[in-house]
Protein backbone atom coordinates (compact mmCIF):
# COMPACT_ATOMS: atom_id res chain seq x y z
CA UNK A 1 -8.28 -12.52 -8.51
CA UNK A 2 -5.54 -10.14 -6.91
CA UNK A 3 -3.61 -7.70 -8.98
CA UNK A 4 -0.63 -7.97 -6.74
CA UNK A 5 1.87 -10.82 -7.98
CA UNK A 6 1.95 -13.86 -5.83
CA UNK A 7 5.38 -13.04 -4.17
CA UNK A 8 7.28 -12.80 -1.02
CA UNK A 9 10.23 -10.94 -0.51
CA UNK A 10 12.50 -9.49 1.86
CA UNK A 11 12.71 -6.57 3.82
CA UNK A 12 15.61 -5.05 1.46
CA UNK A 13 14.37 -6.05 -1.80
CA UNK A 14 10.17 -4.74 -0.61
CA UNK A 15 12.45 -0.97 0.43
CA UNK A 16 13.91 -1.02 -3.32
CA UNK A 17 10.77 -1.74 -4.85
CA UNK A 18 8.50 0.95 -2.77
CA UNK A 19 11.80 3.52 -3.03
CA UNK A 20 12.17 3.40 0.66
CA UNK A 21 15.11 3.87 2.88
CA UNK A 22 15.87 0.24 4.24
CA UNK A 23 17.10 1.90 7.39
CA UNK A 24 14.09 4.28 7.84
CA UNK A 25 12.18 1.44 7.08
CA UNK A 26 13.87 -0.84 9.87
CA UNK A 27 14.09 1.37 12.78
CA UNK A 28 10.94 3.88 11.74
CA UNK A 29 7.99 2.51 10.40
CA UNK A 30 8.23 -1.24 12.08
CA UNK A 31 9.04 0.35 15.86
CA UNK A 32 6.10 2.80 15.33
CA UNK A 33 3.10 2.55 17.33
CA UNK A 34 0.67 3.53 14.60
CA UNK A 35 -2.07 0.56 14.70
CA UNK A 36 -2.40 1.76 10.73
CA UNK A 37 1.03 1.41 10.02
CA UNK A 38 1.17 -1.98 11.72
CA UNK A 39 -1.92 -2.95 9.54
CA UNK A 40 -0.09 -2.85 6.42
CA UNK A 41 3.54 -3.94 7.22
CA UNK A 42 4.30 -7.85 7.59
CA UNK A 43 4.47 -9.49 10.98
CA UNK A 44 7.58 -9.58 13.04
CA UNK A 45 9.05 -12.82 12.14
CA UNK A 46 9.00 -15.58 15.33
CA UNK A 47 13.19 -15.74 15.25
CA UNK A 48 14.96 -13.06 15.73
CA UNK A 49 17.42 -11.79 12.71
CA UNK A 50 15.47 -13.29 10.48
CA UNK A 51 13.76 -10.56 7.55
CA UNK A 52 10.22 -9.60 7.57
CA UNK A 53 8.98 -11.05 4.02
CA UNK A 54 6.63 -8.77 2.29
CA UNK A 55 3.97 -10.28 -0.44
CA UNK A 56 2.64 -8.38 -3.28
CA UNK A 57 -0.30 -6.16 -1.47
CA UNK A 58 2.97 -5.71 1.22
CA UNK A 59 5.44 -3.73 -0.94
CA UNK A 60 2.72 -1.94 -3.08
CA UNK A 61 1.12 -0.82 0.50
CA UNK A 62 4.51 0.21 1.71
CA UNK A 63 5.20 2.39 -1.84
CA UNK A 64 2.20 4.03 -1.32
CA UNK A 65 3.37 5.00 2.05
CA UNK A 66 6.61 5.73 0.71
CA UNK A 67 5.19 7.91 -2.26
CA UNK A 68 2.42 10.16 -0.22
CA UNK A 69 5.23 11.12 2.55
CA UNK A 70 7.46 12.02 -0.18
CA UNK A 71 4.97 14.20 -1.27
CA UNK A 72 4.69 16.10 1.89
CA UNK A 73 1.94 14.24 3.80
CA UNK A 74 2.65 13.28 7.10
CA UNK A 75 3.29 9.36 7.97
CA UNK A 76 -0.01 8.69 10.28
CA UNK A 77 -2.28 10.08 7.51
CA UNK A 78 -0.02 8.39 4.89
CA UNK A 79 -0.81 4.92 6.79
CA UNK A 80 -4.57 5.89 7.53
CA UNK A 81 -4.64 6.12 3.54
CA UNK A 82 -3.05 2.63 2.78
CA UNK A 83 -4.74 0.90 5.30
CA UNK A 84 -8.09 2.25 3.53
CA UNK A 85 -6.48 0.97 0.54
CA UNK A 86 -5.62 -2.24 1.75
CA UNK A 87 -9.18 -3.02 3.16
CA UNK A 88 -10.80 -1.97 0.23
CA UNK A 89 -8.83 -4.18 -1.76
CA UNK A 90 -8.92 -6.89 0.08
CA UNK A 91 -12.65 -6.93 -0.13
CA UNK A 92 -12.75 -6.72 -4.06
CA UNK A 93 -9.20 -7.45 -5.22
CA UNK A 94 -10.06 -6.90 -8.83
CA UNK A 95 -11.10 -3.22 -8.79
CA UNK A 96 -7.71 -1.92 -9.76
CA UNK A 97 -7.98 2.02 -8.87
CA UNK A 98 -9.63 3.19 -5.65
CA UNK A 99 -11.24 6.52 -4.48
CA UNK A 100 -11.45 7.77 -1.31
CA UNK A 101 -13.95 10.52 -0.32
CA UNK A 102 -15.03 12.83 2.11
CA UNK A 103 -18.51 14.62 2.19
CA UNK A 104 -20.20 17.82 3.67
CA UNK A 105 -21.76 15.39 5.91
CA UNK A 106 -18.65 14.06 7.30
CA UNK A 107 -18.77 10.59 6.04
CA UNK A 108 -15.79 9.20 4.76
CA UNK A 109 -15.64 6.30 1.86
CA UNK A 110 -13.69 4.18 -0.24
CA UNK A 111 -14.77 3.13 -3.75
CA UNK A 112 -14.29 1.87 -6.86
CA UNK A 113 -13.46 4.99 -8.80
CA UNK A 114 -15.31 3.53 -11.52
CA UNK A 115 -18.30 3.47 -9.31
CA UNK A 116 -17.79 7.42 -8.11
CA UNK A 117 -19.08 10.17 -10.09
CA UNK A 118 -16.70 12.96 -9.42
CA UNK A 119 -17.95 15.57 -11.75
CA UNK A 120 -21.58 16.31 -10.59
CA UNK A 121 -20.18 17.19 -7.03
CA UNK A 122 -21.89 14.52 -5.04
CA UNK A 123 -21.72 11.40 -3.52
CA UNK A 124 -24.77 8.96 -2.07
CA UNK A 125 -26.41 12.48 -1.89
CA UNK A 126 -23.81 14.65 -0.01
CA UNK A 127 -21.66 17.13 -1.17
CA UNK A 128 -18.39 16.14 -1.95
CA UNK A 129 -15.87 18.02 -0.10
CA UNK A 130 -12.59 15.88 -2.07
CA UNK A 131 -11.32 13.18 -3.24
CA UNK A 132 -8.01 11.21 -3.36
CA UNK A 133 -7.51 8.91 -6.07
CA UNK A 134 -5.18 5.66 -5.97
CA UNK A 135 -4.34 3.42 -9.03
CA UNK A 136 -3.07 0.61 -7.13
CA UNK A 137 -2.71 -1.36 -10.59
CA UNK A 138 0.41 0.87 -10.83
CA UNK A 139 1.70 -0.02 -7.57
CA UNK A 140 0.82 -3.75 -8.60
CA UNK A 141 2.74 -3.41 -12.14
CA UNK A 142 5.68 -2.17 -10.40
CA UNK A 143 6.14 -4.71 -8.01
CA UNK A 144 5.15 -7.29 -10.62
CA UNK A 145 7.81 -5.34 -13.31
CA UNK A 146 10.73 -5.44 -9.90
CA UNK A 147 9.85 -8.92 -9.46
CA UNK A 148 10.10 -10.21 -13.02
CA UNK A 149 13.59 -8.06 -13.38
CA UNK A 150 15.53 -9.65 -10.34
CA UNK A 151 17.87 -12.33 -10.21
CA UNK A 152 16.56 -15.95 -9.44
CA UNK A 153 19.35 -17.47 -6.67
CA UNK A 154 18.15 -21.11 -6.40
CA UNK A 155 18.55 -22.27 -2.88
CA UNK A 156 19.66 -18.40 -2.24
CA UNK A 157 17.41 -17.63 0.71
CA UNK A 158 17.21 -14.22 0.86
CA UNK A 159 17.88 -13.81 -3.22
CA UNK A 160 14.93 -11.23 -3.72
């Protein structure tokens, strides 16, 4: 069982929930090249003008996005980490935060931070060199919370 909220939504309404400029969104991230970017965005819808509609795992991938290049890291790394995200997930959509870490050895994982022992300084062995934490049940409560506080438009198309 998902956290994400069975849901999709446009373009628009996916850029208000993740905080992202529609416009950046529109004629940045979907004509970039970056197979990890690509990964996480919806699919180019088959008739032109028509939105890309994000579901649930969508808009919370694209806030995470959103919220590590706000914080100063650059998009491809930004993309690298929700892609991680995103696989990891989809694998075991019920482990609600995520850890991903790199060791002296050079191996990079993803786990279930409430797998990962953080405090005794290693992991499966190796020194851990760091480790970035992501609660994607807060990116799932707020596109659940968005969701729950917009306007229902029967027969409205594009309402959401």
């Amino acid at each position: 069982m998902t956290i994400f909220p069975n849901v999709q939504v446009a373009t628009r309404f996916a850029c208000k929930i993740a905080r992202a400029d529609p416009l950046q969104v529109t004629t940045g991230l979907y004509q970039s090249d970056n197979e990890d970017l690509q990964a996480i965005l919806p699919p180019k819808p088959e008739v032109n003008g028509q939105p890309r509609y994000y579901n649930g795992l969508e808009v919370g991938l694209l806030a995470i996005v959103t919220d590590f290049t706000a914080a100063g890291v650059k998009l491809p790394l930004s993309a690298k980490i929700a892609r991680r995200v995103m696989e990891a997930h989809l694998s075991r959509p019920e482990v609600p935060q995520w850890v991903i870490v790199a060791t002296d050895n050079g191996n990079v994982s993803t786990l279930p931070y409430s797998q990962v022992d953080l405090l005794n300084g290693f992991i499966s062995g190796a020194r851990l060199n760091f480790a970035l934490v992501v609660d994607l049940a807060s990116y799932a409560a707020r596109v659940s919370a968005a969701v729950a506080d917009a306007p229902k438009v029967i027969g409205g198309g594009d309402a959401v």
